[in-house]
N, C-alpha and C. Protein backbone atom coordinates (compact mmCIF):
# COMPACT_ATOMS: atom_id res chain seq x y z
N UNK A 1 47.13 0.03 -34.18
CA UNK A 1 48.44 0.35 -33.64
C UNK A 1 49.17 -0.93 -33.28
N UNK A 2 50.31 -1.24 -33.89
CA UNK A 2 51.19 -2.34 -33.31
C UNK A 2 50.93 -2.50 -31.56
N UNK A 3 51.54 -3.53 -31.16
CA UNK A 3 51.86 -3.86 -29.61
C UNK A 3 53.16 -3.24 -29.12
N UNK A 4 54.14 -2.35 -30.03
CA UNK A 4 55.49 -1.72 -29.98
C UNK A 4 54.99 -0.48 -29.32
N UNK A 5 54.40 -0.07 -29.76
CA UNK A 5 53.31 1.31 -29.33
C UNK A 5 52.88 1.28 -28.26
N UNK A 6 51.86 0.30 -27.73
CA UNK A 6 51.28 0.35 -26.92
C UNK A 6 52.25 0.49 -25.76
N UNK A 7 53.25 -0.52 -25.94
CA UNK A 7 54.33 -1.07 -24.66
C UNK A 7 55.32 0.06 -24.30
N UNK A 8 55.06 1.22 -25.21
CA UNK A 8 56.07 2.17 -25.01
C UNK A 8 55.04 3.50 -24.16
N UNK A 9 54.10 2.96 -24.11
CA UNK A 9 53.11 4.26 -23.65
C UNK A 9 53.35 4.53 -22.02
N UNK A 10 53.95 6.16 -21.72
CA UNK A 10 54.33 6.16 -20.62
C UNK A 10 53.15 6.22 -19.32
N UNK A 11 53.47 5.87 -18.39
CA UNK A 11 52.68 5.76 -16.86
C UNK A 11 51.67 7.55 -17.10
N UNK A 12 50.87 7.10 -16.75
CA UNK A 12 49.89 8.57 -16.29
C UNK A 12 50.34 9.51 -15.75
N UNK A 13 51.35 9.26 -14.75
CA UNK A 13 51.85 9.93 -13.45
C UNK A 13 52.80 10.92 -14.27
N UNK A 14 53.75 10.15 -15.12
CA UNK A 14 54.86 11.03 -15.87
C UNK A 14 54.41 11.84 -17.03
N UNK A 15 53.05 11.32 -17.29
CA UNK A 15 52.26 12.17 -18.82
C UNK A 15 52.27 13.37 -17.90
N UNK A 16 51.28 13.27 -16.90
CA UNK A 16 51.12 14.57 -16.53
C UNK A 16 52.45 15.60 -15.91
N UNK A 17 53.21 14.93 -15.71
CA UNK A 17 54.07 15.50 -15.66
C UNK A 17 55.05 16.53 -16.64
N UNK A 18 55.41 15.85 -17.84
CA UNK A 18 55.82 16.39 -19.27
C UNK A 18 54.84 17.58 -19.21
N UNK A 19 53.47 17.70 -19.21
CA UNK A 19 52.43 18.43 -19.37
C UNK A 19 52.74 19.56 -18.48
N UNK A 20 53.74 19.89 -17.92
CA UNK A 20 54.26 21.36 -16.90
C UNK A 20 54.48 22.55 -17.45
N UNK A 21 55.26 23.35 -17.63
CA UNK A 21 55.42 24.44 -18.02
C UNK A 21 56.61 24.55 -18.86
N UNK A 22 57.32 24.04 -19.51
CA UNK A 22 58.00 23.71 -20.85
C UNK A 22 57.67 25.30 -21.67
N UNK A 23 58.23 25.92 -21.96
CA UNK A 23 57.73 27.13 -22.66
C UNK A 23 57.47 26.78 -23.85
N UNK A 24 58.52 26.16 -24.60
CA UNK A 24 58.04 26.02 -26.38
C UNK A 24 58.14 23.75 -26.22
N UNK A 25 57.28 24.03 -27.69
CA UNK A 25 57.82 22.32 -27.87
C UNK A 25 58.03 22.39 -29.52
N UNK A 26 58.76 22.49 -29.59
CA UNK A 26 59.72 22.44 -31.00
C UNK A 26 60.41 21.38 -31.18
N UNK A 27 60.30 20.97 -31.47
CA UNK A 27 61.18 19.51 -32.08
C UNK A 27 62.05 19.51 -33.27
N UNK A 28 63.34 19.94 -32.66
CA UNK A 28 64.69 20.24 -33.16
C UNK A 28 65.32 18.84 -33.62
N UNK A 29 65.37 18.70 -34.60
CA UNK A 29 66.55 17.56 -35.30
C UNK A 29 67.38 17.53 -33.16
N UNK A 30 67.35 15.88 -33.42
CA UNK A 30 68.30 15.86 -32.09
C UNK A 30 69.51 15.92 -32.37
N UNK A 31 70.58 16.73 -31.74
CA UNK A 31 71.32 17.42 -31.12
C UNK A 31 71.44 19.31 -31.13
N UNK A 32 70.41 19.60 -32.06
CA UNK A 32 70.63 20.82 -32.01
C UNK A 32 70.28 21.42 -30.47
N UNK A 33 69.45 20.43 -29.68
CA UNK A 33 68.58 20.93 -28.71
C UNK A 33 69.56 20.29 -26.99
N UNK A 34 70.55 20.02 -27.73
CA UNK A 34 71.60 19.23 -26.56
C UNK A 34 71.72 20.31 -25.06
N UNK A 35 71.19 19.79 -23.97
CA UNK A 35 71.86 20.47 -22.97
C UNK A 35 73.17 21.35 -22.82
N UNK A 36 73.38 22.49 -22.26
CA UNK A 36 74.05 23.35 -21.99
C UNK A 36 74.41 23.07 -20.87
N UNK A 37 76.05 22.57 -20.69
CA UNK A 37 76.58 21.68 -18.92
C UNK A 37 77.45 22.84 -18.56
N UNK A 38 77.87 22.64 -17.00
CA UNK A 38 78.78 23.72 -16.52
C UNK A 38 80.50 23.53 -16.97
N UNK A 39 80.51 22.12 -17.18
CA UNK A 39 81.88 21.48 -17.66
C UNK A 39 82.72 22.61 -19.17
N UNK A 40 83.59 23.37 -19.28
CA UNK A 40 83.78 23.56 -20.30
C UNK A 40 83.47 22.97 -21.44
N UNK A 41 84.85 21.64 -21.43
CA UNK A 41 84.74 20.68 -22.57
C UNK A 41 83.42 20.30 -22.94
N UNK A 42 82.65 20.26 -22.12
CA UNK A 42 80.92 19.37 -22.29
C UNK A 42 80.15 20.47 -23.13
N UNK A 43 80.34 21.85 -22.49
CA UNK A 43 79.85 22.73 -23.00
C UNK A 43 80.55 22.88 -25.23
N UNK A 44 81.44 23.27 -24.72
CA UNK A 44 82.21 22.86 -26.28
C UNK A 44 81.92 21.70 -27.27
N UNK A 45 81.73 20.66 -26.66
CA UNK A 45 81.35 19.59 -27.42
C UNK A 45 79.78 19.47 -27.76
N UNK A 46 79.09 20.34 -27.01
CA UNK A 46 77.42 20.51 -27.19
C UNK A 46 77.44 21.41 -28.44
N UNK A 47 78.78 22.51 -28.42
CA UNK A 47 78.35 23.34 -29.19
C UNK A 47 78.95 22.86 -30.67
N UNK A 48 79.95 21.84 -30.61
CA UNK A 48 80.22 21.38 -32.01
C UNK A 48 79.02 21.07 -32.54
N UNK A 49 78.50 19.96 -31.78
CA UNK A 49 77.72 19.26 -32.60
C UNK A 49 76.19 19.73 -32.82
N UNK A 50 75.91 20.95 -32.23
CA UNK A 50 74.77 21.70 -32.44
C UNK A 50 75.30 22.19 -34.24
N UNK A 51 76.41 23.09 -33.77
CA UNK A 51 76.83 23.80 -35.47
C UNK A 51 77.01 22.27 -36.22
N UNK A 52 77.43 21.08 -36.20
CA UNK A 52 77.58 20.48 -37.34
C UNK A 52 76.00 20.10 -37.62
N UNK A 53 75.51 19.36 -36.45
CA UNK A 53 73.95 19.32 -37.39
C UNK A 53 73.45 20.35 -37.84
N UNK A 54 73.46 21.58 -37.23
CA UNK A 54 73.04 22.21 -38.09
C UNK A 54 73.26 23.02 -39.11
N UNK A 55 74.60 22.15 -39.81
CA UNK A 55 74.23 22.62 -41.73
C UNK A 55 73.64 21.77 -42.46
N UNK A 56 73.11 20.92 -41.93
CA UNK A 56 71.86 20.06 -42.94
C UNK A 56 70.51 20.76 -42.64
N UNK A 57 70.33 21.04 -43.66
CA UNK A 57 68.85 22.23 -43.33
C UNK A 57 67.76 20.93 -44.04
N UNK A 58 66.27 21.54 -43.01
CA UNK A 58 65.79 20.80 -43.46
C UNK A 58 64.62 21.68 -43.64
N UNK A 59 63.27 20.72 -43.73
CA UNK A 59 61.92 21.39 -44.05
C UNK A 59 61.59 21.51 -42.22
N UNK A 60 60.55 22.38 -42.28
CA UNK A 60 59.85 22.14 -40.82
C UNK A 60 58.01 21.64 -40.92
N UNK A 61 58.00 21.07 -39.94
CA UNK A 61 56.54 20.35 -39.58
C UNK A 61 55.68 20.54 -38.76
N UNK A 62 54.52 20.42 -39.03
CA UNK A 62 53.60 20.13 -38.04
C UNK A 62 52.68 19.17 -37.44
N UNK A 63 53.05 18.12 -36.70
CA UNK A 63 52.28 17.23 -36.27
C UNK A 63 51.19 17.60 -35.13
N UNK A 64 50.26 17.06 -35.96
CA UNK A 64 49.03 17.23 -34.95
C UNK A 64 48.21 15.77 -34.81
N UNK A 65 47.01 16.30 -34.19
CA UNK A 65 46.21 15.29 -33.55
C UNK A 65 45.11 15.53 -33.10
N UNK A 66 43.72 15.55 -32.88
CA UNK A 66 42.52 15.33 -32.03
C UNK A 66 42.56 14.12 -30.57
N UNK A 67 42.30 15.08 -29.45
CA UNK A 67 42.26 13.96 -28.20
C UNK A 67 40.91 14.61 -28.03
N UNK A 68 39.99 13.99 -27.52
CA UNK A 68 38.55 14.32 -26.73
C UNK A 68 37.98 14.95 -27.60
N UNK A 69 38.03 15.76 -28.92
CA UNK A 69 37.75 16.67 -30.20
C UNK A 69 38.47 17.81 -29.86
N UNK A 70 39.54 17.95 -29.31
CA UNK A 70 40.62 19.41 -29.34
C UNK A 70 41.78 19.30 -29.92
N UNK A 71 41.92 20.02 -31.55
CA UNK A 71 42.93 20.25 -31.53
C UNK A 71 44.84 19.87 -30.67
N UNK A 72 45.75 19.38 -31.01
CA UNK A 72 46.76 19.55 -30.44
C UNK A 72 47.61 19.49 -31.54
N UNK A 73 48.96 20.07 -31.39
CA UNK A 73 49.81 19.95 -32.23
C UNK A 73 51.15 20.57 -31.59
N UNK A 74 52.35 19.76 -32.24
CA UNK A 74 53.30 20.58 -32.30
C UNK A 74 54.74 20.77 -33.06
N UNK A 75 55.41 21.71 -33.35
CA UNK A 75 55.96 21.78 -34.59
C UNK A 75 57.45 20.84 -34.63
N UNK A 76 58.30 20.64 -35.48
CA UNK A 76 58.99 19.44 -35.67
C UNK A 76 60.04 19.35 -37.14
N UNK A 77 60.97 19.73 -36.63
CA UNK A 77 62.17 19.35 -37.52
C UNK A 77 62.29 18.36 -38.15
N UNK A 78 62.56 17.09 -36.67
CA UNK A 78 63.11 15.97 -36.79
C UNK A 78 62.05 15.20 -37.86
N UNK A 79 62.11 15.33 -39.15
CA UNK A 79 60.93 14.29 -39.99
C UNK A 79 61.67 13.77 -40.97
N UNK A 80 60.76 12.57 -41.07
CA UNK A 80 61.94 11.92 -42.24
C UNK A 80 60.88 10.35 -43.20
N UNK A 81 61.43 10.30 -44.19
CA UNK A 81 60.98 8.94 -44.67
C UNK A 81 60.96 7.72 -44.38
N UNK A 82 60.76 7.05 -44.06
CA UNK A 82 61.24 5.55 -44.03
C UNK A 82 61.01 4.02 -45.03
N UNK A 83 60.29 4.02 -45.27
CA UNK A 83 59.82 2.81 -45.96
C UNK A 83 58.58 3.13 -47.27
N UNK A 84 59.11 2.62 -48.54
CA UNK A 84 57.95 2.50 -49.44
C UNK A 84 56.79 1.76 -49.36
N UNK A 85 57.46 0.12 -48.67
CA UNK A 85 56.35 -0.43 -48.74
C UNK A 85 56.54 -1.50 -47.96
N UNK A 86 55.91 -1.19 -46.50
CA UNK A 86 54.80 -0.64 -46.20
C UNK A 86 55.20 0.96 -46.21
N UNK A 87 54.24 1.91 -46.51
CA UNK A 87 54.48 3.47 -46.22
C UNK A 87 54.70 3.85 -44.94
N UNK A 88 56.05 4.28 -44.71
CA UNK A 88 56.61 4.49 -43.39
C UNK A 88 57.02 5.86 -43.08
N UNK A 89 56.94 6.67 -42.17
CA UNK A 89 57.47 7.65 -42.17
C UNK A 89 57.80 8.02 -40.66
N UNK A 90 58.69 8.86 -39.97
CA UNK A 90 59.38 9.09 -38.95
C UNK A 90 59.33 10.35 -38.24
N UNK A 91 59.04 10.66 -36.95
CA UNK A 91 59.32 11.72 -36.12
C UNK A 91 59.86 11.79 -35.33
N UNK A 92 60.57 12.78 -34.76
CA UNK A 92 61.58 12.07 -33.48
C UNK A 92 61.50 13.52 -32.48
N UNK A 93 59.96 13.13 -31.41
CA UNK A 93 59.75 14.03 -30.14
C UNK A 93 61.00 13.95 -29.60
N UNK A 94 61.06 15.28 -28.37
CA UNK A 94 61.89 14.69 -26.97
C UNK A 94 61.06 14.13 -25.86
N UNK A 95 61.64 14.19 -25.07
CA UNK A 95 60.75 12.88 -24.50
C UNK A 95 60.05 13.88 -23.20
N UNK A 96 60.67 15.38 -23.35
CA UNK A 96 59.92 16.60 -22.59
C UNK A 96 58.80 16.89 -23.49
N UNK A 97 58.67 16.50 -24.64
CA UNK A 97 57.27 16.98 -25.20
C UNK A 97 56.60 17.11 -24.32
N UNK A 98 55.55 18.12 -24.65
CA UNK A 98 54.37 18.09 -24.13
C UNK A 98 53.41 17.95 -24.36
N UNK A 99 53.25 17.71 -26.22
CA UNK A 99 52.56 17.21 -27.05
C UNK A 99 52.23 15.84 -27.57
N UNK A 100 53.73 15.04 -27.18
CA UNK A 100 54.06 13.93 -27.39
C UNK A 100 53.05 12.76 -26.91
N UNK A 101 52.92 13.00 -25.69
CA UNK A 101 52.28 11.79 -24.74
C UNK A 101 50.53 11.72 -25.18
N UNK A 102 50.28 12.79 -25.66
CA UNK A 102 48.36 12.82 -26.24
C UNK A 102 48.68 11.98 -27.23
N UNK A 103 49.72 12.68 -28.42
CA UNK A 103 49.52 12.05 -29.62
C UNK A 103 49.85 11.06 -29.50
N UNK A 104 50.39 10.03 -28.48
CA UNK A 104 50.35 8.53 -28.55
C UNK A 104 49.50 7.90 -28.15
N UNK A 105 48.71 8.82 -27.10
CA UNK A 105 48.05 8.22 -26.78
C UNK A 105 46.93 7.85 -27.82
N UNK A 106 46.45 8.76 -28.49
CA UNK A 106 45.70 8.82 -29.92
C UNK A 106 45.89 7.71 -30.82
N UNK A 107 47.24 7.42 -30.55
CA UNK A 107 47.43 6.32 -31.87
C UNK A 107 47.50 7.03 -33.41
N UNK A 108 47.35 8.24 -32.98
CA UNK A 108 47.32 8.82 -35.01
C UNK A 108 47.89 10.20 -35.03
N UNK A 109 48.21 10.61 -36.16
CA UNK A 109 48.82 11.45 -36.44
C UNK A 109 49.15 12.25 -38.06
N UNK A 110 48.85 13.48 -37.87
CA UNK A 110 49.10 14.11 -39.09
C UNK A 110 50.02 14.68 -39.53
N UNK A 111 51.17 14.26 -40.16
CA UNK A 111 52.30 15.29 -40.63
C UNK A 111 51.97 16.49 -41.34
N UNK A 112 52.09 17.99 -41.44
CA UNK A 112 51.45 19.21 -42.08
C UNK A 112 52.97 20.00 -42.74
N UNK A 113 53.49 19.50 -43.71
CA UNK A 113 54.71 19.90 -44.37
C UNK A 113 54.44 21.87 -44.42
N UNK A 114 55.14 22.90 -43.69
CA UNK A 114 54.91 24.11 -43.68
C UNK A 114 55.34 24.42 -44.79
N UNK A 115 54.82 25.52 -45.75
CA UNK A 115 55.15 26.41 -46.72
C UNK A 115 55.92 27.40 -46.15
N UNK A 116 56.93 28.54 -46.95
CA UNK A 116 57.85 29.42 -46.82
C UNK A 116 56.91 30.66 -46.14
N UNK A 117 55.52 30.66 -46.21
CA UNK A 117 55.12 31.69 -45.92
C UNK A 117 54.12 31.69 -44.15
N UNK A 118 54.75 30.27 -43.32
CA UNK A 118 54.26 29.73 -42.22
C UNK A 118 54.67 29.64 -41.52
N UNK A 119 56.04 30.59 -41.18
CA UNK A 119 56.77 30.66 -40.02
C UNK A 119 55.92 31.02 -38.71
N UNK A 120 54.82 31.90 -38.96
CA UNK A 120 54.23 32.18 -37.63
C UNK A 120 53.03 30.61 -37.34
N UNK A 121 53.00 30.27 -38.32
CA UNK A 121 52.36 28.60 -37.64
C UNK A 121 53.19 27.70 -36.95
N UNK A 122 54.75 27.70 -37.84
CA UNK A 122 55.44 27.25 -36.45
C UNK A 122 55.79 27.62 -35.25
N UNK A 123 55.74 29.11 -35.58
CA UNK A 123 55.98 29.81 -33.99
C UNK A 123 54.89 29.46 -33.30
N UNK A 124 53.85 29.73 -33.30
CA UNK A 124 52.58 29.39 -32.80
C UNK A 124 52.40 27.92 -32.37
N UNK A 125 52.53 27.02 -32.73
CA UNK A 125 52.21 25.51 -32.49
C UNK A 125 53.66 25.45 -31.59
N UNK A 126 54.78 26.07 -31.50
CA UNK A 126 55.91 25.88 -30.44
C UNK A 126 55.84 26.21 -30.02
N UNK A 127 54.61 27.05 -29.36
CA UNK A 127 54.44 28.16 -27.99
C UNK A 127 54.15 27.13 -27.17
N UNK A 128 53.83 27.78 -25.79
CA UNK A 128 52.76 26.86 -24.42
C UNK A 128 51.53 27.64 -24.60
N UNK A 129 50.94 28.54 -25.51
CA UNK A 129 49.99 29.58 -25.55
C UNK A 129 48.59 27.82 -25.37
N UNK A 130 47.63 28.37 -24.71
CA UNK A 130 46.63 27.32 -24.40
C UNK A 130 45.93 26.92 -25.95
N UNK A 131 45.75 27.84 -26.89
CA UNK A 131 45.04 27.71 -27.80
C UNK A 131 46.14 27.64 -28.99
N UNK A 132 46.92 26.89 -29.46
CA UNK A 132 47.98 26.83 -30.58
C UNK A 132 47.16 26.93 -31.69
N UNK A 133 45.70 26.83 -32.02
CA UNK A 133 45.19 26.86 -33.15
C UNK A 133 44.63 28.04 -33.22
N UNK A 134 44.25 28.87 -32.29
CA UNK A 134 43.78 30.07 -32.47
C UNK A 134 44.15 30.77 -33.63
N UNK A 135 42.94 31.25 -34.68
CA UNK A 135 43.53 31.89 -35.77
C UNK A 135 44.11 30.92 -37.11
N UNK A 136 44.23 29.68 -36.70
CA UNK A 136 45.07 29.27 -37.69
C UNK A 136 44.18 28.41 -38.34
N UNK A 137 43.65 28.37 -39.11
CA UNK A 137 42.50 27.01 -40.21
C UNK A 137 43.01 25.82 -40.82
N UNK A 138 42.16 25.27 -40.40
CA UNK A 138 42.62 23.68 -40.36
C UNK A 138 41.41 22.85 -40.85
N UNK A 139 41.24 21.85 -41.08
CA UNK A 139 40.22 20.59 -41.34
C UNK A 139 40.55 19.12 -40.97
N UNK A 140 39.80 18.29 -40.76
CA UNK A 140 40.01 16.94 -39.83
C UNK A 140 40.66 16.32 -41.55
N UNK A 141 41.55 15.52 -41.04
CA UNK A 141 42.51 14.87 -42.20
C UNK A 141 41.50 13.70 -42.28
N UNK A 142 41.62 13.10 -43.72
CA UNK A 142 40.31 12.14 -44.73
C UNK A 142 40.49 10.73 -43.48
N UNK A 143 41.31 10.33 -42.97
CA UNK A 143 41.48 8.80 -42.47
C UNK A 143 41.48 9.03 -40.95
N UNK A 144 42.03 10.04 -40.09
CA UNK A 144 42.05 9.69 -38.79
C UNK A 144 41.19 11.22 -38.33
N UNK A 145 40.91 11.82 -38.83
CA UNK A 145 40.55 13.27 -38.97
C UNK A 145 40.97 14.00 -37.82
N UNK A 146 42.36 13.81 -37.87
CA UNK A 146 43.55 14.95 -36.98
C UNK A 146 43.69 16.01 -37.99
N UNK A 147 44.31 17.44 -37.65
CA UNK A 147 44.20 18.43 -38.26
C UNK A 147 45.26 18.38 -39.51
N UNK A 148 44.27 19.18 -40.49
CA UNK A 148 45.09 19.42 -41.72
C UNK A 148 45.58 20.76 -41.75
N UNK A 149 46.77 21.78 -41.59
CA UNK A 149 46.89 22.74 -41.55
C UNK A 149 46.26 23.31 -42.76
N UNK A 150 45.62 24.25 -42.95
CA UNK A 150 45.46 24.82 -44.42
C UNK A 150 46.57 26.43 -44.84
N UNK A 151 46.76 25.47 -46.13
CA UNK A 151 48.04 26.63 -46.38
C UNK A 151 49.68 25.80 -46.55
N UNK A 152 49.13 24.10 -45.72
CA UNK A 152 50.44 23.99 -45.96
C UNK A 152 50.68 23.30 -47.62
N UNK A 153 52.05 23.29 -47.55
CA UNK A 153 52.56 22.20 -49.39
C UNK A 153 51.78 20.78 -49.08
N UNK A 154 51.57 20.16 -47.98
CA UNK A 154 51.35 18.83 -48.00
C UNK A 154 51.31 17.82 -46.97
N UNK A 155 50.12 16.83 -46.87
CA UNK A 155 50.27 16.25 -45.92
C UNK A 155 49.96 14.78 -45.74
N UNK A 156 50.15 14.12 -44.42
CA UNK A 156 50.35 12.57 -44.32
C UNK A 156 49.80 12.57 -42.93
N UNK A 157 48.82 11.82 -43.92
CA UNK A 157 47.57 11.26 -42.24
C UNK A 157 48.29 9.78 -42.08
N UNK A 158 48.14 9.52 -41.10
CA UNK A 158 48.65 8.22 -40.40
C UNK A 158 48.55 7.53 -38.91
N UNK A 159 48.73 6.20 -38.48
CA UNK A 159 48.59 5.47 -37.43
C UNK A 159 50.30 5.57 -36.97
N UNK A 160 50.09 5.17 -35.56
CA UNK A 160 51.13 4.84 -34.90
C UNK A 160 51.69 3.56 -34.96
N UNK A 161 53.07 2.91 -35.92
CA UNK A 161 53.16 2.12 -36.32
C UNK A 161 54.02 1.10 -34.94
N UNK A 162 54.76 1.79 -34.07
CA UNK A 162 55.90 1.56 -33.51
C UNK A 162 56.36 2.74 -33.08
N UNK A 163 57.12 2.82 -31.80
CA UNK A 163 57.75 3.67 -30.85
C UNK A 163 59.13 3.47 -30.36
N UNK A 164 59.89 3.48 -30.78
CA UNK A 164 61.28 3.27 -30.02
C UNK A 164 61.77 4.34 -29.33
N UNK A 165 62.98 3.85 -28.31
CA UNK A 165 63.65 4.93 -27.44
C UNK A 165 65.11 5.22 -28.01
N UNK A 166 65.33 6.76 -28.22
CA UNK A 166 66.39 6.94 -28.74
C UNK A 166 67.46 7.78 -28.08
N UNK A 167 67.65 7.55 -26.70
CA UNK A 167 68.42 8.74 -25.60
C UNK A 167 67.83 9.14 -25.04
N UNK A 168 67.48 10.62 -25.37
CA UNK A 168 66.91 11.96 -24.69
C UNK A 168 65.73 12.11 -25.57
N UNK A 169 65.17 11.22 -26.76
CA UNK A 169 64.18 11.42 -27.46
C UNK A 169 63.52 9.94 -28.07
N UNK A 170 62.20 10.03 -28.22
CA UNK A 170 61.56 9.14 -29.19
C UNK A 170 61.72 8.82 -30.83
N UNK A 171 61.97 7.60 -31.62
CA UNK A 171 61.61 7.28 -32.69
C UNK A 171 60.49 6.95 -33.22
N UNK A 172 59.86 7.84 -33.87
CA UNK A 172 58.05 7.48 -34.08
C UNK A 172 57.60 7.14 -35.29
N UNK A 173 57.37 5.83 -35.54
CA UNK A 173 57.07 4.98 -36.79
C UNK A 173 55.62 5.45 -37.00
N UNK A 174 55.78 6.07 -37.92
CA UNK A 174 54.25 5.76 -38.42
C UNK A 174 53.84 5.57 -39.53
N UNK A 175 52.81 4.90 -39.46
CA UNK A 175 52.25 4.02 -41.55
C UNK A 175 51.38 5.14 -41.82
N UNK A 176 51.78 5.64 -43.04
CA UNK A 176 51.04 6.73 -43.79
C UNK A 176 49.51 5.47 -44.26
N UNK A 177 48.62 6.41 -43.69
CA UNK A 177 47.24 5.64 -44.31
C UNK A 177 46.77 6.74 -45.53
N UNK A 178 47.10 8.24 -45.66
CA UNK A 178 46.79 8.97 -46.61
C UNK A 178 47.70 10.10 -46.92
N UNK A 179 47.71 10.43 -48.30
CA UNK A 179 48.83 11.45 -48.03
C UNK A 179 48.39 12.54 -49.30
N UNK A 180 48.38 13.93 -49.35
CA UNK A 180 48.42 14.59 -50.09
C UNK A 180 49.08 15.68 -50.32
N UNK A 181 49.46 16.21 -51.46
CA UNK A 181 49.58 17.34 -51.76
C UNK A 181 48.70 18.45 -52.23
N UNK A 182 48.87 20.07 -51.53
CA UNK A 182 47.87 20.70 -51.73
C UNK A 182 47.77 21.37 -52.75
N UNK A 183 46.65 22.02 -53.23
CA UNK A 183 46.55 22.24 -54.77
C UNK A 183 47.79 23.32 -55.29
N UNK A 184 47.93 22.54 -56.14
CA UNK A 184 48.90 23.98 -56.84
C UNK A 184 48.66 25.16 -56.99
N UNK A 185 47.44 25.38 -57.00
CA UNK A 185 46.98 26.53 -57.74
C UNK A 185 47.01 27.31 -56.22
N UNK A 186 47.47 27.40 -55.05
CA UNK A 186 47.91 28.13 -53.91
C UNK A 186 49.14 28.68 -54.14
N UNK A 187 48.67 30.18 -53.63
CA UNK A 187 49.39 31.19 -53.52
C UNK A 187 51.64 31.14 -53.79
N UNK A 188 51.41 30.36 -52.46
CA UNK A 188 52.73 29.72 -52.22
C UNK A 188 53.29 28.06 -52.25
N UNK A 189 54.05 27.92 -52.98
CA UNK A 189 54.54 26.34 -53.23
C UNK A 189 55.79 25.98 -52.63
N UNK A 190 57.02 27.04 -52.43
CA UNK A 190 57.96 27.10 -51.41
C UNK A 190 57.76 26.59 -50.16
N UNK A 191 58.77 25.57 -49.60
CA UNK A 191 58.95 25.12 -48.28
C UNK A 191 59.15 26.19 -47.42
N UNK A 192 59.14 25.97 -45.94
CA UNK A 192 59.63 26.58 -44.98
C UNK A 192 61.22 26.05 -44.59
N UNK A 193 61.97 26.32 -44.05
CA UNK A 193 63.18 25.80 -44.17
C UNK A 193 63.54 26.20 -42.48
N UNK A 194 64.65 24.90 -42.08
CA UNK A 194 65.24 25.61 -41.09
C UNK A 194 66.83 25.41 -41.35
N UNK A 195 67.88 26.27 -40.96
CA UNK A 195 69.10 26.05 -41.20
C UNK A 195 69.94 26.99 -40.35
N UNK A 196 71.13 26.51 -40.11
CA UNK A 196 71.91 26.94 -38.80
C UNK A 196 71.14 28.03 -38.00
N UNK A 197 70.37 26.72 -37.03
CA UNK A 197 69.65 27.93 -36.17
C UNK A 197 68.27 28.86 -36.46
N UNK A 198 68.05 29.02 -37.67
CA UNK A 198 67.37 30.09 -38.13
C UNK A 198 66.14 30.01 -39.15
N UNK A 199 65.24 29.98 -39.55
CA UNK A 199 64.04 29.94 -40.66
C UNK A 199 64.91 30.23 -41.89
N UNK A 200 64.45 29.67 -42.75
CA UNK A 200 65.03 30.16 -44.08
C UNK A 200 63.83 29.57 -44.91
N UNK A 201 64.33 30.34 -46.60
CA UNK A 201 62.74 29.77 -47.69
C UNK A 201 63.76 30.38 -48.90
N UNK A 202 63.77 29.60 -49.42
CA UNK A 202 64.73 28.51 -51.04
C UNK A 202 65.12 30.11 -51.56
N UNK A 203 64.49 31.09 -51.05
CA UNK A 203 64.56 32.19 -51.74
C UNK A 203 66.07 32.84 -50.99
N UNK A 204 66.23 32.22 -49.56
CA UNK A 204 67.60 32.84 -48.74
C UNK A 204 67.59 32.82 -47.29
């Protein structure tokens, strides 16, 4: 893990704190997830820019992790590419995660690209339910052996490359150390989709 990482790792006192009662941790492209103020105008201007981001639809995710050998994970809009070379790729927690502060602490991380037919894995991994894996099958990923969802299109094991602060949320660098796609010969090859607000899958 870089020294960017390390230096961004928050105090104990505030981990446990994030760790409260948060009902879901979903990680919404930032601004869809913008505070709701008493101010009219504030309120109005939350709600532009919720509807403009959200007509860029994207895929949805699942980042996970092993702390102590348990399972953690949680699901995630905000994903993105960054760099060929070195292999870079991007997540962007809020900084209320409650998932957030393990998986740094970990240093690693698995991106789990959802298929069209995995909406209840994202519902599930965005709950506060104690057991987010309950029911759901998984395997330790080949390089950091954080969880591989099974079922999803594809995935990217990786280290914590770098951490930046971006507002109300984190920028999370991380160097793909492995990456695959899952066999074709599965059922479903369709993404999961999210778009204004709502699940969607290429089909509508």
């Amino acid at each position: 893990m870089s020294p960017d990482a390390r230096e961004t790792w928050p105090h104990p006192a505030l981990i446990d704190s994030w760790l409260g009662d948060a009902e879901i941790d979903f990680e919404l492209r930032p601004g869809e997830d913008v505070a709701v103020q008493d101010d009219p105008e504030a309120r109005a201007a939350a709600r532009k820019f919720r509807d403009v981001l959200g007509t860029f639809a994207s895929g949805i995710t699942v980042i996970t992790t092993t702390s102590n050998g348990v399972p953690v994970g949680m699901t995630c809009q905000s994903f993105s590419s960054v760099s060929l070379d070195p292999p870079l790729v991007l997540f962007v927690p809020a900084r209320s995660s409650r998932a957030w502060p393990v998986i740094q602490r970990t240093g690693r991380f698995c991106v789990n690209v959802l298929a069209a037919d995995q909406e209840h894995v994202s519902a599930q991994m965005a709950s506060k339910g104690a057991d987010k894996f309950a029911g759901i099958g998984w395997h330790p990923s080949e390089v950091t052996g954080s969880p591989v969802v099974e079922g999803s299109l594809a995935h990217l094991d990786c280290t914590i490359h770098a951490v930046h602060e971006g507002g109300d949320h984190y920028v999370v660098i991380g160097r793909v150390e492995h990456l695959e796609v899952s066999d074709p010969a599965n059922a479903v090859t369709e993404p999961l989709l999210y778009f204004r607000g709502r699940y969607r899958t290429t089909d509508g």
